[in-house]
Protein backbone atom coordinates (compact mmCIF):
# COMPACT_ATOMS: atom_id res chain seq x y z
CA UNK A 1 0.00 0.00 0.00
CA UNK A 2 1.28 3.25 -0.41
CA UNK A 3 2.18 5.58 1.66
CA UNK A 4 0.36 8.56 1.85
CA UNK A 5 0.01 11.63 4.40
CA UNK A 6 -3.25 13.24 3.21
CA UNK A 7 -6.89 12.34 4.90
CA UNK A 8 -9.59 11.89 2.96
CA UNK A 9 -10.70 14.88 3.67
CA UNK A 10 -7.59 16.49 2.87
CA UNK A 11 -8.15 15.50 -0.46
CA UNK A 12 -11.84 16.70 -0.46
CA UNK A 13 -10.89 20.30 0.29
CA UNK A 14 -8.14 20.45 -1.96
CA UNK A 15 -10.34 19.31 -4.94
CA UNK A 16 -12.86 21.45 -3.64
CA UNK A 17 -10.50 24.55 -3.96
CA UNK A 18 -9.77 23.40 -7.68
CA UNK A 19 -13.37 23.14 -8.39
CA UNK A 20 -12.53 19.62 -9.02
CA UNK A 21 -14.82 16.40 -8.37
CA UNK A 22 -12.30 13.62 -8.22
CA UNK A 23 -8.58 13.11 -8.40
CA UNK A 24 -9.65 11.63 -12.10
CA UNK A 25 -10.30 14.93 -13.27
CA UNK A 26 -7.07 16.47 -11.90
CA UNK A 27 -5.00 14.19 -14.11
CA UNK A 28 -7.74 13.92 -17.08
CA UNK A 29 -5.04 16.39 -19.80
CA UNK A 30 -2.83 13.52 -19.46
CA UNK A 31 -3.50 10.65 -21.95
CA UNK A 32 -4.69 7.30 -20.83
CA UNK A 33 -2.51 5.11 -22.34
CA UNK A 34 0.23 6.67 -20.51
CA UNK A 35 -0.96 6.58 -17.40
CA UNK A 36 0.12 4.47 -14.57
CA UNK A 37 -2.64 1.38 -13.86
CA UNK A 38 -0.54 -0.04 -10.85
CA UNK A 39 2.05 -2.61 -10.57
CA UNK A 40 1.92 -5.68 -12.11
CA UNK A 41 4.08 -7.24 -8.55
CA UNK A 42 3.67 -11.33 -8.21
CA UNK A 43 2.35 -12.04 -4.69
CA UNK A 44 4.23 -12.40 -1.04
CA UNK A 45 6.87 -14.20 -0.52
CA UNK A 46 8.98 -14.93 2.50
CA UNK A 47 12.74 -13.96 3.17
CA UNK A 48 13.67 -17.41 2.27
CA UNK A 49 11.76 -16.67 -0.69
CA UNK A 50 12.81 -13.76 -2.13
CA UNK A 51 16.40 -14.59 -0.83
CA UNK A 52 16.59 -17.33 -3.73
CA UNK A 53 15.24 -15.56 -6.23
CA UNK A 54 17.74 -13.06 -6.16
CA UNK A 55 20.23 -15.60 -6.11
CA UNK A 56 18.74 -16.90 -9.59
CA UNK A 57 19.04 -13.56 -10.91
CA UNK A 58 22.60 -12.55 -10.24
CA UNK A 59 23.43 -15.99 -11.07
CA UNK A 60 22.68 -15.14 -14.48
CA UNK A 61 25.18 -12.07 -14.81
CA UNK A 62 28.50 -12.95 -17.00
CA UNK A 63 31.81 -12.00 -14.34
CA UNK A 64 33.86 -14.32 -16.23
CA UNK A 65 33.62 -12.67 -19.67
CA UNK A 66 37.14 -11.24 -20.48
CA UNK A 67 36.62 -7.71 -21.40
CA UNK A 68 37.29 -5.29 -24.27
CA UNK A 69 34.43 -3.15 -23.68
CA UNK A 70 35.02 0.84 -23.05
CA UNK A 71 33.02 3.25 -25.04
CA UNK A 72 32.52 5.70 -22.51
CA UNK A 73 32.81 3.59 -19.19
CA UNK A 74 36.32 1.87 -18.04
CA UNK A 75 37.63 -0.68 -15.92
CA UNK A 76 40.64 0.64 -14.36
CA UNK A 77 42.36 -1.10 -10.74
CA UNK A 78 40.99 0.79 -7.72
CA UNK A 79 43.09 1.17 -4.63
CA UNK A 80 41.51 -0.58 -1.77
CA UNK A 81 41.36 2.11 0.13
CA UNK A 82 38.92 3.91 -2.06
CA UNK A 83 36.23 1.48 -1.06
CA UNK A 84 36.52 1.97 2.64
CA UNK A 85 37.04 5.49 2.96
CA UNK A 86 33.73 5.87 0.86
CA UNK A 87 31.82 3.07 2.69
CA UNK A 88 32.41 5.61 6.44
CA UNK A 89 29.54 5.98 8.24
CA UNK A 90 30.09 10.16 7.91
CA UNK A 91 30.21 9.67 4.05
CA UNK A 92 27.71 7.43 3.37
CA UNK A 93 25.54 8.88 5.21
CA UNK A 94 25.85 12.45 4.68
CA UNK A 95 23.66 14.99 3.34
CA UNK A 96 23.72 18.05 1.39
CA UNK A 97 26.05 20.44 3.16
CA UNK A 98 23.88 23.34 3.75
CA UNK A 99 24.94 24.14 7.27
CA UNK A 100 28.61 24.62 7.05
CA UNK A 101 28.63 24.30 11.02
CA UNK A 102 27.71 20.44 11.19
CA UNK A 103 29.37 19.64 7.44
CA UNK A 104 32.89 20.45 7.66
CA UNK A 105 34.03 17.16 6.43
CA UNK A 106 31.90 16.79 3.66
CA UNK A 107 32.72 20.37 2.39
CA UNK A 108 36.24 19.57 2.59
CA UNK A 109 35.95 16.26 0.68
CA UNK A 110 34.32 18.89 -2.15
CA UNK A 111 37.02 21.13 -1.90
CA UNK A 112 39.40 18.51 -2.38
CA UNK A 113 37.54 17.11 -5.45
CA UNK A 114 37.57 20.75 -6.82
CA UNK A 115 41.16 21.28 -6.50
CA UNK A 116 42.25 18.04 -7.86
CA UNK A 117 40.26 18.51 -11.18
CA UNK A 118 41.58 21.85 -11.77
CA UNK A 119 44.54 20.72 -11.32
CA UNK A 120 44.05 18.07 -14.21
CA UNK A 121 42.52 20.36 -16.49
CA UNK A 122 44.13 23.43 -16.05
CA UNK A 123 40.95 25.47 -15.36
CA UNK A 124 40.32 27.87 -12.95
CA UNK A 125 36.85 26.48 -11.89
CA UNK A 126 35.69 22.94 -11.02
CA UNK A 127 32.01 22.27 -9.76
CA UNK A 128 30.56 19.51 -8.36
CA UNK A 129 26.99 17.11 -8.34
CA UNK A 130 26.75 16.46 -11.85
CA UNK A 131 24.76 13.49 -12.66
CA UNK A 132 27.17 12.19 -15.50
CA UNK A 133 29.54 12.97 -18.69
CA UNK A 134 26.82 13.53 -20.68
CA UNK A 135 24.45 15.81 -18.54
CA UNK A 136 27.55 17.79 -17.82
CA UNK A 137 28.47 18.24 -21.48
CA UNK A 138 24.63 19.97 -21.86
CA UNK A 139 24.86 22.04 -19.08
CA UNK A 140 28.28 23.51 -20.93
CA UNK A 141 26.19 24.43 -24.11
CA UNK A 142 24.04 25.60 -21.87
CA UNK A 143 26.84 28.15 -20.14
CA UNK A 144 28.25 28.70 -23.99
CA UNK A 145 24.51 29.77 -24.60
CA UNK A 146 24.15 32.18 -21.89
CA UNK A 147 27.77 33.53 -21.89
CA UNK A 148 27.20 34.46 -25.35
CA UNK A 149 23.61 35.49 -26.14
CA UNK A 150 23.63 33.53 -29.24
CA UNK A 151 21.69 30.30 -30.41
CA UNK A 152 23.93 27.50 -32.11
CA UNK A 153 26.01 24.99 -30.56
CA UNK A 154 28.28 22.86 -32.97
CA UNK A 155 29.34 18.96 -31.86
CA UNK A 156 31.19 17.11 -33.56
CA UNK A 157 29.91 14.15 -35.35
CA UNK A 158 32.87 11.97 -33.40
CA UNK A 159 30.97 12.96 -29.87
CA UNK A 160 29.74 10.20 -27.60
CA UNK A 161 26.23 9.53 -29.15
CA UNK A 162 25.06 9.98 -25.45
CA UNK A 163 26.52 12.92 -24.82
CA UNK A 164 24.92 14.47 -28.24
CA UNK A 165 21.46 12.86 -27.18
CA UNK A 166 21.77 14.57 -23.83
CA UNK A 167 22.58 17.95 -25.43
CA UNK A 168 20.13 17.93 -27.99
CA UNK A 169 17.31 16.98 -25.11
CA UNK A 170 17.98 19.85 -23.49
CA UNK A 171 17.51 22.21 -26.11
CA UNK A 172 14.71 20.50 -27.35
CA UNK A 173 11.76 22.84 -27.68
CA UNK A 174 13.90 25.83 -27.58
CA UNK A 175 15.11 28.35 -30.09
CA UNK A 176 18.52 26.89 -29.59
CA UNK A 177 19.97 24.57 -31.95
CA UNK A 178 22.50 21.58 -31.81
CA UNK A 179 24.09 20.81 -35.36
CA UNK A 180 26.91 18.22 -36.03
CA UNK A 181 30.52 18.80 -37.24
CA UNK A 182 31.15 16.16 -40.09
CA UNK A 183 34.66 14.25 -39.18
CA UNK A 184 37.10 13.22 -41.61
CA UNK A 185 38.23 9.40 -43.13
CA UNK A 186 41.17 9.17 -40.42
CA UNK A 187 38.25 9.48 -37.86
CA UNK A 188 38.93 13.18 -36.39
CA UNK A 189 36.56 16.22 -36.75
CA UNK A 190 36.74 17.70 -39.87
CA UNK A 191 37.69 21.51 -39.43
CA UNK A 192 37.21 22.82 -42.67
CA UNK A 193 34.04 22.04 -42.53
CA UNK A 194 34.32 23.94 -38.92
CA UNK A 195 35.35 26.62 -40.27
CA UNK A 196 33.07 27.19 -42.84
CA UNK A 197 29.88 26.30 -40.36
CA UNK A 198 31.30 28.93 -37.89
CA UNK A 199 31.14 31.17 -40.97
CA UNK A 200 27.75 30.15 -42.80
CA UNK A 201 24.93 32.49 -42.75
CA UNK A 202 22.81 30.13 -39.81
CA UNK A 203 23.90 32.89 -37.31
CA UNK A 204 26.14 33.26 -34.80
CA UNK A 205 27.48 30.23 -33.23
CA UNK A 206 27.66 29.88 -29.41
CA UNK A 207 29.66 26.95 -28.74
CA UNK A 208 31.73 24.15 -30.14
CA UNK A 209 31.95 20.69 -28.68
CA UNK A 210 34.93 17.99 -29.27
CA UNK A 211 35.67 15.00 -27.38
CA UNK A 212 39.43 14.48 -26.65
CA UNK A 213 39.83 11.65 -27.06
CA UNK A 214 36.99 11.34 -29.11
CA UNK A 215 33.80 8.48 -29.38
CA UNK A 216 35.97 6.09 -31.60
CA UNK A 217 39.33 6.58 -29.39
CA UNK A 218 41.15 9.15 -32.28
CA UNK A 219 42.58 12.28 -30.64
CA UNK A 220 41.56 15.27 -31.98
CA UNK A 221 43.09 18.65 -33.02
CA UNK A 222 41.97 20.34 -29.80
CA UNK A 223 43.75 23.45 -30.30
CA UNK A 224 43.24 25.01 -33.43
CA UNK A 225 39.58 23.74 -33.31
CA UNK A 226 40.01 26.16 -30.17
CA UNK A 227 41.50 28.71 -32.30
CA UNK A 228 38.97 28.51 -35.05
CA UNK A 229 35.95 28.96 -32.07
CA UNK A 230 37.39 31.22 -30.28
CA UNK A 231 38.10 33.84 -33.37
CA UNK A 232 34.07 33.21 -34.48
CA UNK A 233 33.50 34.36 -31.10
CA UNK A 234 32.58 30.63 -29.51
CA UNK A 235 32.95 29.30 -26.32
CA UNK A 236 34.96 25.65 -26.96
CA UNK A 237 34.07 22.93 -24.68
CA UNK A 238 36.54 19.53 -24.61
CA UNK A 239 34.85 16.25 -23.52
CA UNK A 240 37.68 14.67 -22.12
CA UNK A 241 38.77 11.13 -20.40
CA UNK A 242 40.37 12.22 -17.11
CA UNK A 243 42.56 9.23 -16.86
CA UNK A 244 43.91 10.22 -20.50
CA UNK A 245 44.42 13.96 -19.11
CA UNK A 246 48.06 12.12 -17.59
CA UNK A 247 49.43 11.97 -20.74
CA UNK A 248 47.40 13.92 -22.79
CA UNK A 249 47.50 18.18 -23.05
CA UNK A 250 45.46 19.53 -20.65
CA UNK A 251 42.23 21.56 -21.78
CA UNK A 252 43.12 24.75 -20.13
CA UNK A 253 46.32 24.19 -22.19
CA UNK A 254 45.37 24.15 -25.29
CA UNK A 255 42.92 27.13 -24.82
CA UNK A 256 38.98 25.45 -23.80
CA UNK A 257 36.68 27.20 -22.36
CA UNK A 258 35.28 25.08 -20.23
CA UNK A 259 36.03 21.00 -20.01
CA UNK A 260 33.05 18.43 -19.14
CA UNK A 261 33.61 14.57 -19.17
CA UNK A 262 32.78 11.72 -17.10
CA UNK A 263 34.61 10.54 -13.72
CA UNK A 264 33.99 7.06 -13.48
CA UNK A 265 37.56 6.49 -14.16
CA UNK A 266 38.59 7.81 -10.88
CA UNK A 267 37.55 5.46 -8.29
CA UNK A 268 34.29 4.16 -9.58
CA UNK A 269 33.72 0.60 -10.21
CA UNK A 270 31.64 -0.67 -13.43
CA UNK A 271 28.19 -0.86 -12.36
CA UNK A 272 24.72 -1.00 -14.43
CA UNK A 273 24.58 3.05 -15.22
CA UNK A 274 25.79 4.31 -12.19
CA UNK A 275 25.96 6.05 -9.74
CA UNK A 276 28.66 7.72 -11.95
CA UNK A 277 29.77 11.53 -11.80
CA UNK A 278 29.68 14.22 -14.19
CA UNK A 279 33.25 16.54 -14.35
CA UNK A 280 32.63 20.15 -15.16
CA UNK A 281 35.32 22.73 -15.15
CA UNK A 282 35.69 26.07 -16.46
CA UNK A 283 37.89 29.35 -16.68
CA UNK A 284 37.46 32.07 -14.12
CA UNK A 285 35.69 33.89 -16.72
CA UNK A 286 32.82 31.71 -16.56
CA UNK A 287 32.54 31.25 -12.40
CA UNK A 288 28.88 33.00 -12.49
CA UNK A 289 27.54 30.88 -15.08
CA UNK A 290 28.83 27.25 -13.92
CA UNK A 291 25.64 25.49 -12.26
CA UNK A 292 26.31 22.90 -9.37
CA UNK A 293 27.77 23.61 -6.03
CA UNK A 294 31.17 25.60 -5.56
CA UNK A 295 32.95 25.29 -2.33
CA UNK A 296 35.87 27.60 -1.13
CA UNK A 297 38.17 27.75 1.90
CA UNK A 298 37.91 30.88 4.23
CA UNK A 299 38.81 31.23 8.12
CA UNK A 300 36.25 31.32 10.60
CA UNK A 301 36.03 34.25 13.57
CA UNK A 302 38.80 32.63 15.56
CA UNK A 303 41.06 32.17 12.71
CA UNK A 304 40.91 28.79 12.14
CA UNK A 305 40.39 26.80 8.69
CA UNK A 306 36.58 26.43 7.52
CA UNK A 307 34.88 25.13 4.48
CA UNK A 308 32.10 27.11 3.03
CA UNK A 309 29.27 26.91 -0.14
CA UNK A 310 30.59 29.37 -1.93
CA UNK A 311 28.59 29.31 -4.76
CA UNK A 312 25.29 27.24 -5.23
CA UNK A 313 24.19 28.43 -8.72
CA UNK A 314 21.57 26.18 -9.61
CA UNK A 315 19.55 25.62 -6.83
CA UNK A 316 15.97 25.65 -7.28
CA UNK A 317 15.46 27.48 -3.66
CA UNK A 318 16.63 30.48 -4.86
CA UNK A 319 14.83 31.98 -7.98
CA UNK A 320 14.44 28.99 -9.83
CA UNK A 321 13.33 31.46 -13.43
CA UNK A 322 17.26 32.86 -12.90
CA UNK A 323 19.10 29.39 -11.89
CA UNK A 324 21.62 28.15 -14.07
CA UNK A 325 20.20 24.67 -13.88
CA UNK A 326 16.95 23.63 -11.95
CA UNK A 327 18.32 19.90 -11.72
CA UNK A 328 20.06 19.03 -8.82
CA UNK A 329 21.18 16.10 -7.06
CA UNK A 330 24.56 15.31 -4.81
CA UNK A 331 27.26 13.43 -6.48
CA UNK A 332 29.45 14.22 -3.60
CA UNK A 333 30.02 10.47 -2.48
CA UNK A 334 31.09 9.81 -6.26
CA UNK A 335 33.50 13.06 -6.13
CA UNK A 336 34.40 11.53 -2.39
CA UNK A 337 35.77 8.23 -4.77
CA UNK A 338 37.69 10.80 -7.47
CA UNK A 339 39.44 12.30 -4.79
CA UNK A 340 41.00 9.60 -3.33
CA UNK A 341 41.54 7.46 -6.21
CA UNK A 342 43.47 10.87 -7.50
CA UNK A 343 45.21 11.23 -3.87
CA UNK A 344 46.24 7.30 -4.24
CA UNK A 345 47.60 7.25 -7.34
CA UNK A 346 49.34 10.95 -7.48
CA UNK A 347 50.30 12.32 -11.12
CA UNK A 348 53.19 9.37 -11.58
CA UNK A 349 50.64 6.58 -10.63
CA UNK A 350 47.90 7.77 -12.62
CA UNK A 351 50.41 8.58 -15.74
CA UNK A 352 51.86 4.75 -15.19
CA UNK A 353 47.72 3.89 -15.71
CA UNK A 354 47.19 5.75 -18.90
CA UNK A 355 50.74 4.64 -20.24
CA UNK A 356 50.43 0.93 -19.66
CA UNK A 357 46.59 1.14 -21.33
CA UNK A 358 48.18 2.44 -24.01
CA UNK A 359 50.86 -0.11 -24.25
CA UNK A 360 48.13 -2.82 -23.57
CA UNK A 361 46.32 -1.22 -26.71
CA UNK A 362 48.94 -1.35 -29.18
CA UNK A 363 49.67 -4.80 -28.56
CA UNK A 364 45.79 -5.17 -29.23
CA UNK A 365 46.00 -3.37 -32.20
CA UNK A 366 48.79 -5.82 -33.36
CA UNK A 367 47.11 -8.79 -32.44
CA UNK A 368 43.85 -8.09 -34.28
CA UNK A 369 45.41 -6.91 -37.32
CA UNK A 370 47.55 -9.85 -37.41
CA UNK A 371 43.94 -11.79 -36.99
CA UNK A 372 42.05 -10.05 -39.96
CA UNK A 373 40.82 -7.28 -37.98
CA UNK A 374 42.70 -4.08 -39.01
CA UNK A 375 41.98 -0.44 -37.27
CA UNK A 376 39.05 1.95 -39.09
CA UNK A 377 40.28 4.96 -38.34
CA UNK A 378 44.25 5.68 -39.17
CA UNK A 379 44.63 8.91 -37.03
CA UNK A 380 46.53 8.55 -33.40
CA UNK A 381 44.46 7.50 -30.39
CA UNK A 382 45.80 6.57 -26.60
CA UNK A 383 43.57 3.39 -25.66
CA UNK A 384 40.24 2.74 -27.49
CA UNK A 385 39.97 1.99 -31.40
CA UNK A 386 37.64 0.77 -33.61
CA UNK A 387 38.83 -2.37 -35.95
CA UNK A 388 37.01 -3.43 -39.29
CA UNK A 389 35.03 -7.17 -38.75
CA UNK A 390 32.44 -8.26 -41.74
CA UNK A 391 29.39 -8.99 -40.13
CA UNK A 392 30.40 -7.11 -36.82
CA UNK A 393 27.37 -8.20 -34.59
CA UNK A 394 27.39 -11.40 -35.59
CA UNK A 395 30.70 -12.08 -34.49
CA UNK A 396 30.61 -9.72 -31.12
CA UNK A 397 27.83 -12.10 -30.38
CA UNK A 398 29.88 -15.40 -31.55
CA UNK A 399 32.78 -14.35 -29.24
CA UNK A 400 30.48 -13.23 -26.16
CA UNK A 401 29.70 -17.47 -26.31
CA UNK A 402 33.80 -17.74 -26.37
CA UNK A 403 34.10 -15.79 -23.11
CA UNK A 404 34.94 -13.05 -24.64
CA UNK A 405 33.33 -9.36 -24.69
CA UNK A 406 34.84 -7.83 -27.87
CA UNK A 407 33.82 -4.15 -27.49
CA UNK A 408 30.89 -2.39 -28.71
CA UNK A 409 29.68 -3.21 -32.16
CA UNK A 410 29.27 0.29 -33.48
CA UNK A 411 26.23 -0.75 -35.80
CA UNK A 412 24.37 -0.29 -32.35
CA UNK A 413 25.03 3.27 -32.74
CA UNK A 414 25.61 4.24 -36.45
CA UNK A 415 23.00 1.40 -38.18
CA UNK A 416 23.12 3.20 -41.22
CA UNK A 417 26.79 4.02 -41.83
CA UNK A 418 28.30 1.18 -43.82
CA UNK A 419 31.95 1.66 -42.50
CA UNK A 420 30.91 1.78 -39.23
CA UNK A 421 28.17 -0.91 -39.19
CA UNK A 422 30.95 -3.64 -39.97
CA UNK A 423 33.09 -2.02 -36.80
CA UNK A 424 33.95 -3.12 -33.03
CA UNK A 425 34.76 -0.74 -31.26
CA UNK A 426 37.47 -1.96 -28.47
CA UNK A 427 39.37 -0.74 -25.81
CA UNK A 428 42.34 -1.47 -23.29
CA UNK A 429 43.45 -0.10 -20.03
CA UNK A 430 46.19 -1.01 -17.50
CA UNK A 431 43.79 -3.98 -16.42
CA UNK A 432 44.22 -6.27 -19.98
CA UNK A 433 46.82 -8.89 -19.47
CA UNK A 434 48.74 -9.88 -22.48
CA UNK A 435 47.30 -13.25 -22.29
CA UNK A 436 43.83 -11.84 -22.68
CA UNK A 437 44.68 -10.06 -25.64
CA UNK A 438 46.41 -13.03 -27.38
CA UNK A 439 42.69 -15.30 -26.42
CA UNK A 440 41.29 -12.79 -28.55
CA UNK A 441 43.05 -12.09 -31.18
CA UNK A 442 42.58 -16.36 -31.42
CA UNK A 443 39.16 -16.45 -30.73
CA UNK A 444 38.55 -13.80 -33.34
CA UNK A 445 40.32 -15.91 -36.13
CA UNK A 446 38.52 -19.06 -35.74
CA UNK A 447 35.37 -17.10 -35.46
CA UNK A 448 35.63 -15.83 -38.45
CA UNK A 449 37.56 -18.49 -40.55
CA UNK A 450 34.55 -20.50 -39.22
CA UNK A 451 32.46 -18.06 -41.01
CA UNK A 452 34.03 -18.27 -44.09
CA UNK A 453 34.32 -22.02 -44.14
């Protein structure tokens, strides 16, 4: 039964005040057929019960599968620590820090996260409690939107398709517009055609949006596509992988505006969707219009250290016409993870990380060419790459029956482009053991000389 606090006739005078006869009529503009009915729950059952059913159900997840799957989400080793620092009672537990007084540690845990992250991407401005990569990328066109006054936001093609979904939601029935950036053969973003979209006659263009590295693992010319925005007048945004960020450039280096991406690399175990944690950083130029929660370090009365919300620009609470975002959650417990996975590792042990994927990864590369399976895209990448396989689905789903989860078969995302369609997209981090990669690469040639037989 649910749980409800209102009295009959509570209801009754409510209704009455609407000029309403029944709680029907309150809900009659929505349409039928998409309105709830109840839930179709099978009857009680005890502990015991319900104890073995569960059972039967994880029984039938795959944790032996040797993996090659990234596209957006990673498996990197987490420090032990990470787990029991964020499983604390006083972190678990806590709750939006409103009342600096009784939320010290929590505040300082966010103040931590902040200053780590700018320190990675060489921004002036990290915020936290974003839901994910993707909802952080939109709330960046959003800022480029605001920052600028104008109404287009360019993304390249080679974004996550996730991330471009996301955006385009959000400006969904708006006067805004999200249009795509056409990428090249070697699988970067093409910036003539940039160029002449920043130029065209569509009106002024807001923002521009590359992934670094990008959807299909190539890295991308980040800074003269930040030239080329900047000198239309465009805020540039880079998507990036923060792991990567230890042996890649920077953003604030090569010249972004602001830098979105997603943190599950830091400290966050695979899971189905989350919880995960949107990054979202920015130059000091943009501190007014960055939504989330900024917290700063002050002293208090008697001198001492304090933690403080600085900033809390999108809070509904305030004047929720003028926020910069009405969504708003706490990702702090998932920022809690990023800041000790960062504190951990330190700059050497999370460059060792990113260097050893991409060792891992070429030896990939060599193994799968050597099997029939030679890379799309010829332009650089770090750790993910997409390699050509006839019949791509087909034979992700032949080697999933092998033990084997061979990436992302990319006709799940472009169906219609024939290069793609006959794609996996796979990916290696400092987890893949050499052994793993040579099962594959084997697995993948009898799969497919089986095919051809």
């Amino acid at each position: 039964m649910p749980y409800g606090p209102h009295t009959s006739d509570d209801r009754a005078q409510m209704l009455a005040a609407l000029g309403l006869r029944s709680i029907d009529a309150l809900f009659a503009d929505i349409p039928a057929a998409v309105r709830a009915h109840g839930l179709d729950l099978p009857g009680p059952e005890s502990e015991l019960e319900v104890a073995e059913r569960l059972r039967a159900l994880a029984a039938r997840n795959r944790v032996e599968l040797v993996s090659f799957l990234g596209a957006g989400a990673y498996r990197h080793y987490l420090p032990a620590a990470v787990e029991q620092i964020v499983a604390r009672g006083e972190f678990a537990t806590a709750y939006t820090p409103y009342q600096p007084e009784v939320s010290q540690g929590t505040l300082q845990t966010i103040y931590e996260y902040q200053s780590l992250l700018a320190e990675l991407t060489g921004l002036d401005v990290v915020s936290a409690s974003h839901y994910d990569g993707a909802t952080a990328t939109a709330e960046a066109a959003l800022i480029c939107l605001r920052a600028t006054g104008r109404a287009r936001i360019l993304a390249s093609a080679a974004l996550h398709p996730h991330y471009a979904a996301t955006t385009r939601t959000y400006l969904d029935g708006t006067r805004f517009a999200l249009e795509p950036i056409p990428t090249r053969d070697d699988g970067t973003t093409d910036l003539d055609a940039l160029a002449r979209l920043l130029a065209d006659d569509g009106g002024p263009v807001a923002g521009v949006i590359l992934a670094q590295p990008n959807v299909f693992g190539v890295l991308e010319p980040m800074a003269e596509a930040a030239r080329l925005a900047h000198a239309a007048g465009a805020r540039f945004v880079a998507v990036v992988e923060p792991v990567s960020l230890a042996v890649l450039a920077p953003p604030g280096a090569y010249g972004a505006d602001i830098a979105t991406g997603e943190g599950q690399p830091l400290g966050l175990p695979l899971a189905y969707g989350g919880p995960y944690l949107g990054i979202l950083a920015a130059t000091a130029a943009l501190t007014r219009q960055v939504p989330g929660r900024l917290v700063g370090r002050t002293t208090d009365a008697e001198g001492r250290r304090a933690f403080v919300m600085t900033l809390r620009a999108r809070e509904q609470d305030i004047r929720r016409e003028r926020a910069a975002s009405n969504i708003c959650s706490n990702q702090a417990l998932c920022a809690l993870a990023a800041t000790v996975y960062l504190a951990m590792l330190g700059p050497h042990g999370l460059r060792d990380a990113a260097a050893l994927g991409a060792a891992r990864a070429r030896e990939l590369e060599r193994a799968l060419a050597a099997a029939g399976a030679p890379r799309v895209h010829s332009g650089p990448y770090l750790n993910e790459f997409a390699v050509h396989v006839p019949d791509a689905p087909r034979v992700h789903a032949a080697l999933l029956e092998r033990g084997i989860l061979a990436g992302l078969p990319l006709a799940t995302w472009y169906p219609d482009d024939p290069m793609l369609r006959e794609a996996l997209l796979v990916c290696a981090t400092e987890l893949t053991q050499p052994a793993e990669i040579a099962a594959f690469a084997a697995a993948l040639r009898d799969v497919t000389r089986e095919a051809a037989a």
